[in-house]
PDB file of N, CA and C in Angstrom:
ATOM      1  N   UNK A   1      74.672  57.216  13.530  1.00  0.00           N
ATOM      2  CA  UNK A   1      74.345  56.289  12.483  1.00  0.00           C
ATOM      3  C   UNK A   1      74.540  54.839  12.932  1.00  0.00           C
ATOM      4  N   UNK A   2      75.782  54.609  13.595  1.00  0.00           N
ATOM      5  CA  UNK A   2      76.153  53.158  13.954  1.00  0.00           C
ATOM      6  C   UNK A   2      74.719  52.668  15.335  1.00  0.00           C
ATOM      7  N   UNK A   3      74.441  53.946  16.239  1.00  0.00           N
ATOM      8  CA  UNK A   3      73.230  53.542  16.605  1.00  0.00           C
ATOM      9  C   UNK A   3      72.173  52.984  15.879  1.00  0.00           C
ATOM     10  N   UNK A   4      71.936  53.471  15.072  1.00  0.00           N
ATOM     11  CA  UNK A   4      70.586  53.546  14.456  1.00  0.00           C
ATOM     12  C   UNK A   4      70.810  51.845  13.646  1.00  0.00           C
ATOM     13  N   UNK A   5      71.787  51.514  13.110  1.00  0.00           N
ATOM     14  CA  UNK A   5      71.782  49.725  12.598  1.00  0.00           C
ATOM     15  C   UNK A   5      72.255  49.241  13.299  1.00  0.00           C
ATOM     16  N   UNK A   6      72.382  49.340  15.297  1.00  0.00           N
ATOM     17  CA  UNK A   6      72.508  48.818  16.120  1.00  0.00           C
ATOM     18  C   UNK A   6      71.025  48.487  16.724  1.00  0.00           C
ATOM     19  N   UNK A   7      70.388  49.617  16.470  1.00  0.00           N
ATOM     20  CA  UNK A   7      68.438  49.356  17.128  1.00  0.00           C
ATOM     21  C   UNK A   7      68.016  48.488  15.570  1.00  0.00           C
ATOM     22  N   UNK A   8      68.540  49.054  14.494  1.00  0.00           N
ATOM     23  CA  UNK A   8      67.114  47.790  13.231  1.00  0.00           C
ATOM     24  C   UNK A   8      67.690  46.613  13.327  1.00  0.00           C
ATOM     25  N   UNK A   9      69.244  46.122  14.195  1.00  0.00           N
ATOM     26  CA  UNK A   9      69.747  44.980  13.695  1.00  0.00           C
ATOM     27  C   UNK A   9      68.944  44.337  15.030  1.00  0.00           C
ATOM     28  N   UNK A  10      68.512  44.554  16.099  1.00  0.00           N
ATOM     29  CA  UNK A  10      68.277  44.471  17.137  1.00  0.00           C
ATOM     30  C   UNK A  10      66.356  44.584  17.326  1.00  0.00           C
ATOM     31  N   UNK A  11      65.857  45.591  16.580  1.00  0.00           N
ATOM     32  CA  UNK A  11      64.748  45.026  16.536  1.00  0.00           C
ATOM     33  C   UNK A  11      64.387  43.984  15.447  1.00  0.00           C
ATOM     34  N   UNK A  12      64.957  43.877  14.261  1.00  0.00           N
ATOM     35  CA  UNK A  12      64.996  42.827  13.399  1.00  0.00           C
ATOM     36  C   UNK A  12      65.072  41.189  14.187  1.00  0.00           C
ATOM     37  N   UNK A  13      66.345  40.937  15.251  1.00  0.00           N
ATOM     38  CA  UNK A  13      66.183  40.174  15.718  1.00  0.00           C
ATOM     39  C   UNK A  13      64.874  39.635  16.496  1.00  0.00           C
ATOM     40  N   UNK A  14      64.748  40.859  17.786  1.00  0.00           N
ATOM     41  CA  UNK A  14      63.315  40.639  18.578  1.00  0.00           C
ATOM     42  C   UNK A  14      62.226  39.814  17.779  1.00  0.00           C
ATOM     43  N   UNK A  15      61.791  40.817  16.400  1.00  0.00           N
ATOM     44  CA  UNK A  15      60.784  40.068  15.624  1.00  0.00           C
ATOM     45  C   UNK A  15      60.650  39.052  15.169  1.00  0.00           C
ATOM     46  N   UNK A  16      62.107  38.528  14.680  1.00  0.00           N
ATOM     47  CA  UNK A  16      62.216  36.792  14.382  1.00  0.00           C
ATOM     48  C   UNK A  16      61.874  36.099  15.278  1.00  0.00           C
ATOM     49  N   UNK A  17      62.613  36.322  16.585  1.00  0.00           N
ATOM     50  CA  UNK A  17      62.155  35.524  17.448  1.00  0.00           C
ATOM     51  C   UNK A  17      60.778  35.554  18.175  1.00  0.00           C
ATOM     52  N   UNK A  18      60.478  36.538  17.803  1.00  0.00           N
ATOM     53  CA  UNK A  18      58.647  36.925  18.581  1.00  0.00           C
ATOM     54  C   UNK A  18      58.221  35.653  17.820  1.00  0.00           C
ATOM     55  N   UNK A  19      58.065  36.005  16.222  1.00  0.00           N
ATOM     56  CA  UNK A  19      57.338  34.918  14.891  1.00  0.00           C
ATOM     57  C   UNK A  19      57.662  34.013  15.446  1.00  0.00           C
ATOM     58  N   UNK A  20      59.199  33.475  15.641  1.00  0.00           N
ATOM     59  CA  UNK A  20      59.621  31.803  16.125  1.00  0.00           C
ATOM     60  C   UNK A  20      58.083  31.493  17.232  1.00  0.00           C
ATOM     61  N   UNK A  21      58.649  31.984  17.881  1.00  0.00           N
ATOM     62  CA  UNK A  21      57.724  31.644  19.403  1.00  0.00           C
ATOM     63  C   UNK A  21      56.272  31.491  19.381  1.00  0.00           C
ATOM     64  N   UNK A  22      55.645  32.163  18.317  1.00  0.00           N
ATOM     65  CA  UNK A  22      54.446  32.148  17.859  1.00  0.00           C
ATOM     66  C   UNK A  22      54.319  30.885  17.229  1.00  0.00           C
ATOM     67  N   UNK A  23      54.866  30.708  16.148  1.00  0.00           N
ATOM     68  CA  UNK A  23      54.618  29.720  15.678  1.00  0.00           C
ATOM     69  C   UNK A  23      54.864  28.137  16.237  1.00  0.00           C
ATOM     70  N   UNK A  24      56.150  28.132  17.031  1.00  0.00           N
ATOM     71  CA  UNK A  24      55.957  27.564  17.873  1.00  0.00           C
ATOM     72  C   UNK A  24      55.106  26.784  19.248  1.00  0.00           C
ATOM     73  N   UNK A  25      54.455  28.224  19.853  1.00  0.00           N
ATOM     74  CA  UNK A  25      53.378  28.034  20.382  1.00  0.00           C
ATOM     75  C   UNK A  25      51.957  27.369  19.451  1.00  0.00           C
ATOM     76  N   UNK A  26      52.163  27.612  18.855  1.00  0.00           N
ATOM     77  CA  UNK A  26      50.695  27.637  17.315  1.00  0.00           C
ATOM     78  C   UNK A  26      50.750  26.206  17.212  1.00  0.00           C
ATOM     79  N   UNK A  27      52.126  25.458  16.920  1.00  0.00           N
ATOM     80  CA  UNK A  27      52.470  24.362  16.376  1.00  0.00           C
ATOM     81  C   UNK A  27      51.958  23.218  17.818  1.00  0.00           C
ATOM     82  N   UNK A  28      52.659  23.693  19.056  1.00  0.00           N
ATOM     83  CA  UNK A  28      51.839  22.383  20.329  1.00  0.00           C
ATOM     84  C   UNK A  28      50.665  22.986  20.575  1.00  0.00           C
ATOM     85  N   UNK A  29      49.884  24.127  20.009  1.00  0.00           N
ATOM     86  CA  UNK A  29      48.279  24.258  20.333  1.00  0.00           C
ATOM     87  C   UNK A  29      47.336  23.182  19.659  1.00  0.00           C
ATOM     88  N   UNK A  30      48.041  23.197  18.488  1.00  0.00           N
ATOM     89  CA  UNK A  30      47.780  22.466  17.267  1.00  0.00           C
ATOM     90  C   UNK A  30      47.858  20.419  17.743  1.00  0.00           C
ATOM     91  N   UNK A  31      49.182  20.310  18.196  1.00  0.00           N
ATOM     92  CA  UNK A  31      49.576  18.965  18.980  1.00  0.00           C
ATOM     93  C   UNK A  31      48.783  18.860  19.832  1.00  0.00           C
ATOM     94  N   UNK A  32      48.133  19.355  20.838  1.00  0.00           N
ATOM     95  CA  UNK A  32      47.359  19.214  22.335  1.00  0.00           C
ATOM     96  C   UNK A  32      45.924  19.214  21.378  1.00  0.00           C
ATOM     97  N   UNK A  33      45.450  19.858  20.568  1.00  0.00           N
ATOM     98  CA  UNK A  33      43.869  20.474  20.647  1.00  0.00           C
ATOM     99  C   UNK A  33      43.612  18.863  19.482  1.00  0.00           C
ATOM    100  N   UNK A  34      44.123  18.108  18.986  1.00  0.00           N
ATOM    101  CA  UNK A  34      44.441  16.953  18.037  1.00  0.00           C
ATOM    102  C   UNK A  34      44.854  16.055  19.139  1.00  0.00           C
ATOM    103  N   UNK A  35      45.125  15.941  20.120  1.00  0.00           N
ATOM    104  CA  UNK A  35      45.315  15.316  21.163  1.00  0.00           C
ATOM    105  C   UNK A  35      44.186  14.810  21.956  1.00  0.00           C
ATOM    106  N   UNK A  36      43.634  16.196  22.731  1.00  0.00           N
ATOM    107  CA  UNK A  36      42.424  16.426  23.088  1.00  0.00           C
ATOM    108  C   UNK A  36      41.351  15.797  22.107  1.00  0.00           C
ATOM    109  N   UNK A  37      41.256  15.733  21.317  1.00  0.00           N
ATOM    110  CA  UNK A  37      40.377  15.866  19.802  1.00  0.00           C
ATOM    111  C   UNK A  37      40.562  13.948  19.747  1.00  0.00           C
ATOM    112  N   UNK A  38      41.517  13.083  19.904  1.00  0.00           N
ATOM    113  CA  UNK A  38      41.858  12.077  19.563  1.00  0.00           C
ATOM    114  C   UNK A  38      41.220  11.294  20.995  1.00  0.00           C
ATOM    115  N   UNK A  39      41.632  11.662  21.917  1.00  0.00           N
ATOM    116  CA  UNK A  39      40.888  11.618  24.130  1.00  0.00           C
ATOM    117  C   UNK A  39      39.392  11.844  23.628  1.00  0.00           C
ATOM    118  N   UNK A  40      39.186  12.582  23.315  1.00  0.00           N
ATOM    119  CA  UNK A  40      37.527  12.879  23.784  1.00  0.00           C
ATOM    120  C   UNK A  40      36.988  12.094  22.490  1.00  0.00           C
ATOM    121  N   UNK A  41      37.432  11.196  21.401  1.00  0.00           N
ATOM    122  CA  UNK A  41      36.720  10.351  20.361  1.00  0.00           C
ATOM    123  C   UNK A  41      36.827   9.177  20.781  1.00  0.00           C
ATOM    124  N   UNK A  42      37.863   8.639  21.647  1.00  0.00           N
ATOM    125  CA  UNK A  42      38.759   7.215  22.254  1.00  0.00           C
ATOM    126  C   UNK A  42      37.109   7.312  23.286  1.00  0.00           C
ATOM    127  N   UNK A  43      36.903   8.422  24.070  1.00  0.00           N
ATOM    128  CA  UNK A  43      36.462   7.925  25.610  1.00  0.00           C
ATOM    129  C   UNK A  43      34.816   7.877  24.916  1.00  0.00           C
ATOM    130  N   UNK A  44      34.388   9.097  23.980  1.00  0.00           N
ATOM    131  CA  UNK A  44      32.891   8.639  23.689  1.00  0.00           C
ATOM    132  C   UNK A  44      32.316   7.160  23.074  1.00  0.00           C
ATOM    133  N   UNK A  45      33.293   6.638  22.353  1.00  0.00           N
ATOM    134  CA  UNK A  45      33.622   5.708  21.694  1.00  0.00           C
ATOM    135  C   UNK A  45      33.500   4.636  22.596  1.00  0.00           C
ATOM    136  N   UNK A  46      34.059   4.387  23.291  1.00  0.00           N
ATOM    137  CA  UNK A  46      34.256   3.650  24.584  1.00  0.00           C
ATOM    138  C   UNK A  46      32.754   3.348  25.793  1.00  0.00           C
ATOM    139  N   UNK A  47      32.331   4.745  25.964  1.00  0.00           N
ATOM    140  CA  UNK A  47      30.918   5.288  26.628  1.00  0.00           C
ATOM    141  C   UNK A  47      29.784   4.940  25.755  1.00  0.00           C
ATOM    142  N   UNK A  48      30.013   5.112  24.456  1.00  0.00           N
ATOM    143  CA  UNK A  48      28.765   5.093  23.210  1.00  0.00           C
ATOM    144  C   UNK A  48      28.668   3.066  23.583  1.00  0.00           C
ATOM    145  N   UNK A  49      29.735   2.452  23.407  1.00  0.00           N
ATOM    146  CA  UNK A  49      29.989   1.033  23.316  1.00  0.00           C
ATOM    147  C   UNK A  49      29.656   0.146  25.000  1.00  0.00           C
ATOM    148  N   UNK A  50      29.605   0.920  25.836  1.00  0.00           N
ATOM    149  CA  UNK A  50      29.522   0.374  27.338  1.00  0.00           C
ATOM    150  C   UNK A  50      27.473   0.283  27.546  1.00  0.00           C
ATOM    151  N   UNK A  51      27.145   1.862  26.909  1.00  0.00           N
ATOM    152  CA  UNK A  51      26.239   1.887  26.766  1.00  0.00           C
ATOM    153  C   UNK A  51      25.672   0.933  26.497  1.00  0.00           C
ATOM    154  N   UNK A  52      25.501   0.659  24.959  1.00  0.00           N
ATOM    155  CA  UNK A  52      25.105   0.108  23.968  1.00  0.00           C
ATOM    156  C   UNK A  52      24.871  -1.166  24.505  1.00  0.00           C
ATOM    157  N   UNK A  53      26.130  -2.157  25.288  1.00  0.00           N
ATOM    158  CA  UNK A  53      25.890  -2.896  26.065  1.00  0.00           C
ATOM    159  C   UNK A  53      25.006  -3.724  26.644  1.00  0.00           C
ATOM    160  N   UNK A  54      25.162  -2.458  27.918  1.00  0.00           N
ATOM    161  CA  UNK A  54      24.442  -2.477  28.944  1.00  0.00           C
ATOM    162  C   UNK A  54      22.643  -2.089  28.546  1.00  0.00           C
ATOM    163  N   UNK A  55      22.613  -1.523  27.214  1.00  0.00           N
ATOM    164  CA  UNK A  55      21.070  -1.192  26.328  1.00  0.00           C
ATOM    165  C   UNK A  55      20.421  -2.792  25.932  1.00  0.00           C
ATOM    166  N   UNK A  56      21.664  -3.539  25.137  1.00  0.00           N
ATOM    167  CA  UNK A  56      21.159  -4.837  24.987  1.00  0.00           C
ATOM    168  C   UNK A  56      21.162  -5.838  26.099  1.00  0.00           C
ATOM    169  N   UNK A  57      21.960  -5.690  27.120  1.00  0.00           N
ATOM    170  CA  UNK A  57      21.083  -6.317  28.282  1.00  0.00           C
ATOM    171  C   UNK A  57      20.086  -6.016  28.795  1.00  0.00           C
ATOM    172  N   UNK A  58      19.452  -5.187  28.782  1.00  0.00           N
ATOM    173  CA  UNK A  58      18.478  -4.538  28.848  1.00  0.00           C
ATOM    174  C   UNK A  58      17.038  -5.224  28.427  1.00  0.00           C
ATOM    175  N   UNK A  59      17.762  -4.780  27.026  1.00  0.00           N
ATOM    176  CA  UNK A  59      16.717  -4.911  26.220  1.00  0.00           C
ATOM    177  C   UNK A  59      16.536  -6.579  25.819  1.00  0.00           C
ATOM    178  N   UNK A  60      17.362  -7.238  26.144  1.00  0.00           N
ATOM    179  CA  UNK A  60      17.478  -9.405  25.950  1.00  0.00           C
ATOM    180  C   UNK A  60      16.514  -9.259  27.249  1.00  0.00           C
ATOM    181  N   UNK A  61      16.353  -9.071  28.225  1.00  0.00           N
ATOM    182  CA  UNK A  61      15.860  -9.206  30.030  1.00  0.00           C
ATOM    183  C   UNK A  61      13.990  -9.072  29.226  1.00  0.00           C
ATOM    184  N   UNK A  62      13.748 -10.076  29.233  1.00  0.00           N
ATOM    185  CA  UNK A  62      11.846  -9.992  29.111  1.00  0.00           C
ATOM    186  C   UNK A  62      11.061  -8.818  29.955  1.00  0.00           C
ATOM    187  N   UNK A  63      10.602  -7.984  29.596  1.00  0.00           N
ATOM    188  CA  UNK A  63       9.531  -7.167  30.438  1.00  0.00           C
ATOM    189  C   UNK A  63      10.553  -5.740  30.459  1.00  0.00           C
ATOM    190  N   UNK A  64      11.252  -5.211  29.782  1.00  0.00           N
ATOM    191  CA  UNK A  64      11.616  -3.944  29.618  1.00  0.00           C
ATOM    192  C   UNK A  64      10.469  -3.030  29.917  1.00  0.00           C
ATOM    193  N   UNK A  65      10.687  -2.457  30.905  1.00  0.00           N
ATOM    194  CA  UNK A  65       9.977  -1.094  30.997  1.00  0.00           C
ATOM    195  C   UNK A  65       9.883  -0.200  30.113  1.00  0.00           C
ATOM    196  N   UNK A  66       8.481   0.650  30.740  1.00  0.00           N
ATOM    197  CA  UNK A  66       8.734   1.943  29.807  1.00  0.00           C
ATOM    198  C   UNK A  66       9.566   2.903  30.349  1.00  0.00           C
ATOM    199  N   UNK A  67       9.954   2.980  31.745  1.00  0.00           N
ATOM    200  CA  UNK A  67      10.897   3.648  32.102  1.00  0.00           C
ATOM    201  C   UNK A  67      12.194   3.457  31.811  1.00  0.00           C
ATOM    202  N   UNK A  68      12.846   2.513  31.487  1.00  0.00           N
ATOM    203  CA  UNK A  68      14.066   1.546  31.158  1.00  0.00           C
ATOM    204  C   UNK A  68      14.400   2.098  30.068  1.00  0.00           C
ATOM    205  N   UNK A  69      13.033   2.454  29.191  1.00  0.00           N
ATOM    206  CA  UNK A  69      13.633   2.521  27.861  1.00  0.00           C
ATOM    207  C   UNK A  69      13.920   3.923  26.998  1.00  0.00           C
ATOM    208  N   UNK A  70      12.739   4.633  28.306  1.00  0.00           N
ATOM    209  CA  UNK A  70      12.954   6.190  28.451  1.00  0.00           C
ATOM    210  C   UNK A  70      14.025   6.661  28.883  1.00  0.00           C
ATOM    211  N   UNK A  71      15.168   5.374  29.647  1.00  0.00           N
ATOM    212  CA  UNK A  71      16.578   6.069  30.358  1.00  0.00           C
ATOM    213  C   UNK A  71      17.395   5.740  29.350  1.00  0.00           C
ATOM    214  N   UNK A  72      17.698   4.703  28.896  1.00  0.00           N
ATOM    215  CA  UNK A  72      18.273   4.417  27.566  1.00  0.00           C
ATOM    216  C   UNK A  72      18.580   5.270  26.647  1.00  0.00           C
ATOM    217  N   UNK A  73      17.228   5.954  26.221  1.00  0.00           N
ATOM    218  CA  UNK A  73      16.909   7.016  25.231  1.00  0.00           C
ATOM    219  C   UNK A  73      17.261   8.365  25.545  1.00  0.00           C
ATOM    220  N   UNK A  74      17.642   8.552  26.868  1.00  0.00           N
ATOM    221  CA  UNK A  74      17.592   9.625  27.084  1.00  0.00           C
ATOM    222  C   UNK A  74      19.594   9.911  27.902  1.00  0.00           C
ATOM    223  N   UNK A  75      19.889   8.898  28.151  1.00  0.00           N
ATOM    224  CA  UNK A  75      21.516   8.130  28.036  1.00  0.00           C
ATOM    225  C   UNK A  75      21.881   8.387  26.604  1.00  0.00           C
ATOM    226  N   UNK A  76      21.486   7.928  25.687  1.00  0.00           N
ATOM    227  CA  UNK A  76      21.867   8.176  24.192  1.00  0.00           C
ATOM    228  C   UNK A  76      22.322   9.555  23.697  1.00  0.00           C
ATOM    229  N   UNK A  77      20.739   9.849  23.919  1.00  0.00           N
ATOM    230  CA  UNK A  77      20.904  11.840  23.733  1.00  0.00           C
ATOM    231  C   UNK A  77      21.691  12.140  24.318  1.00  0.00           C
ATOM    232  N   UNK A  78      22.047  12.073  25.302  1.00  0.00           N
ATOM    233  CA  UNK A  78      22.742  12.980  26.630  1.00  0.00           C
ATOM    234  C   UNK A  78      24.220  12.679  25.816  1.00  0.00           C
ATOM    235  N   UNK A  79      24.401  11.677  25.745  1.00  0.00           N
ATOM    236  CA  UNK A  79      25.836  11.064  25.184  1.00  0.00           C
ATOM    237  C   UNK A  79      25.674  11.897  23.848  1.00  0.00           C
ATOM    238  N   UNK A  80      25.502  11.853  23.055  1.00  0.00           N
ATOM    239  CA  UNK A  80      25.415  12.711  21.503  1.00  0.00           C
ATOM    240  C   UNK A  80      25.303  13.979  21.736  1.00  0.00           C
ATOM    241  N   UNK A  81      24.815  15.008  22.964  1.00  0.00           N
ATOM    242  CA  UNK A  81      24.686  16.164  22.333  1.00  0.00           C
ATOM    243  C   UNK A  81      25.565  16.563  23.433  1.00  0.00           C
ATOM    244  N   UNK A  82      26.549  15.745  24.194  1.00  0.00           N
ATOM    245  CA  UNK A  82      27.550  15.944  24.675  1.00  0.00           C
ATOM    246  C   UNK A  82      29.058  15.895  23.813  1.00  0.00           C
ATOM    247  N   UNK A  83      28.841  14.756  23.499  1.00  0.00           N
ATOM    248  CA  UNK A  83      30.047  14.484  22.079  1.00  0.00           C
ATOM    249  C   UNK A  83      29.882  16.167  21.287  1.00  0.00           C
ATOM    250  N   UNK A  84      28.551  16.117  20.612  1.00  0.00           N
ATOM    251  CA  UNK A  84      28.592  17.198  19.604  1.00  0.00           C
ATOM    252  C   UNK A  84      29.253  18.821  20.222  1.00  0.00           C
ATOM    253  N   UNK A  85      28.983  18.733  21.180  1.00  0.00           N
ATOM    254  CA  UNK A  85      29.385  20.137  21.902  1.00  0.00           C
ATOM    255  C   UNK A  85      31.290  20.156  22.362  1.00  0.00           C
ATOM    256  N   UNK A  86      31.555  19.260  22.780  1.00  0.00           N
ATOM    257  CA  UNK A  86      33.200  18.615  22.896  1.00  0.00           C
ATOM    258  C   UNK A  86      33.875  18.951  21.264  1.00  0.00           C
ATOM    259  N   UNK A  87      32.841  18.498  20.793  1.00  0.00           N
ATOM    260  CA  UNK A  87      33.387  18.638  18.614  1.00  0.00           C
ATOM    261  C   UNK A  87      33.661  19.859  18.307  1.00  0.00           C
ATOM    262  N   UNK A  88      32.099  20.829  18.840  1.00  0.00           N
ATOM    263  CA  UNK A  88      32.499  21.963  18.068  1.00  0.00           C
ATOM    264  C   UNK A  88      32.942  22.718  18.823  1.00  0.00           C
ATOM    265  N   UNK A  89      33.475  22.896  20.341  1.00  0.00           N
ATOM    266  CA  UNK A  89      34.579  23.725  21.313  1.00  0.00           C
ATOM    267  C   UNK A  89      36.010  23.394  20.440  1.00  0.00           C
ATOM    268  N   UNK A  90      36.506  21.945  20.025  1.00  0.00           N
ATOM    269  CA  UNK A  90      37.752  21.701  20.246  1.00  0.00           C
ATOM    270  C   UNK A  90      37.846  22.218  18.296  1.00  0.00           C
ATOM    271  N   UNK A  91      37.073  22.454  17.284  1.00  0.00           N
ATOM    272  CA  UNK A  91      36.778  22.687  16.038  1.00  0.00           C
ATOM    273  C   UNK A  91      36.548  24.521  16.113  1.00  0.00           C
ATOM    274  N   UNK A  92      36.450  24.851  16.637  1.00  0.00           N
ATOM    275  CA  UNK A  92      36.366  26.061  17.257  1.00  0.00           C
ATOM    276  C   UNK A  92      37.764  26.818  17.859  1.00  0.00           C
ATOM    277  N   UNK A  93      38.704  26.194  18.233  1.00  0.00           N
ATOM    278  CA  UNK A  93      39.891  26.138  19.137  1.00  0.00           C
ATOM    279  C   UNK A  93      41.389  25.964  17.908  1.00  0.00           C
ATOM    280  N   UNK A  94      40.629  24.757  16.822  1.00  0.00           N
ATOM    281  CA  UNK A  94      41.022  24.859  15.524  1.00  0.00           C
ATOM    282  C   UNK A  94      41.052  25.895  14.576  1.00  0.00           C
ATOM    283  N   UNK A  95      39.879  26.326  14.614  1.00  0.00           N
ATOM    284  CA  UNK A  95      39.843  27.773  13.664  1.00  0.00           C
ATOM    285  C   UNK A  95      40.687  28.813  14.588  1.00  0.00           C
ATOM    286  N   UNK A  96      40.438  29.296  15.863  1.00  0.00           N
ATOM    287  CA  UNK A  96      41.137  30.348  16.021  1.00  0.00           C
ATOM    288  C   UNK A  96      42.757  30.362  15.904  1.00  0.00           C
ATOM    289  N   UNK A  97      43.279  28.925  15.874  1.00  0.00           N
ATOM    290  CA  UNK A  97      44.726  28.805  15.950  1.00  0.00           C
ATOM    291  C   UNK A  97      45.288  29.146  14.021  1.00  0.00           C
ATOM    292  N   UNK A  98      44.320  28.669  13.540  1.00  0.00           N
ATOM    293  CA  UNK A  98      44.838  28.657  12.165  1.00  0.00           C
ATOM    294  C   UNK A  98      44.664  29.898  11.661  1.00  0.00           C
TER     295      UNK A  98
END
């Protein structure tokens, strides 16, 4: 008998601490992926704005090409459906933790 509420007092413990550790872990997945999430809005932000820039010098310079303006346009996209894909990996990474 004294075995037997020596193993439930003992697996009782294990399990608290399994949960601790979980949640724990859960809690800096949560810190890093909001981290990550905060890095990858700072740097597009930054890239969207360097762009943008370097678009209106561009575009002030008399005689803009049609190629110039096809890279521009196509710099833009590239930048947006890069952002959007970074969004929904790290929104994605969100749901499975919660």
């Amino acid at each position: 008998m004294d075995n037997l509420i020596i193993l439930i007092i003992g697996l009782t413990i294990v399990i608290i601490y399994t949960i601790y550790r979980v949640s724990f872990w859960r809690k800096r997945i949560r810190i890093e992926t909001k981290e990550a999430q905060d890095a990858v809005s700072s740097s597009f932000k930054e890239l969207r704005e360097k762009i943008e820039k370097n678009v209106e010098m561009l575009d002030n310079k008399p005689g803009l090409s049609k190629e110039e303006k096809e890279i521009r346009d196509r710099l833009q996209e590239a930048l947006d459906k890069s952002e959007n894909i970074i969004r929904k990996e790290i929104d994605d990474i969100e749901k499975e933790i919660d």
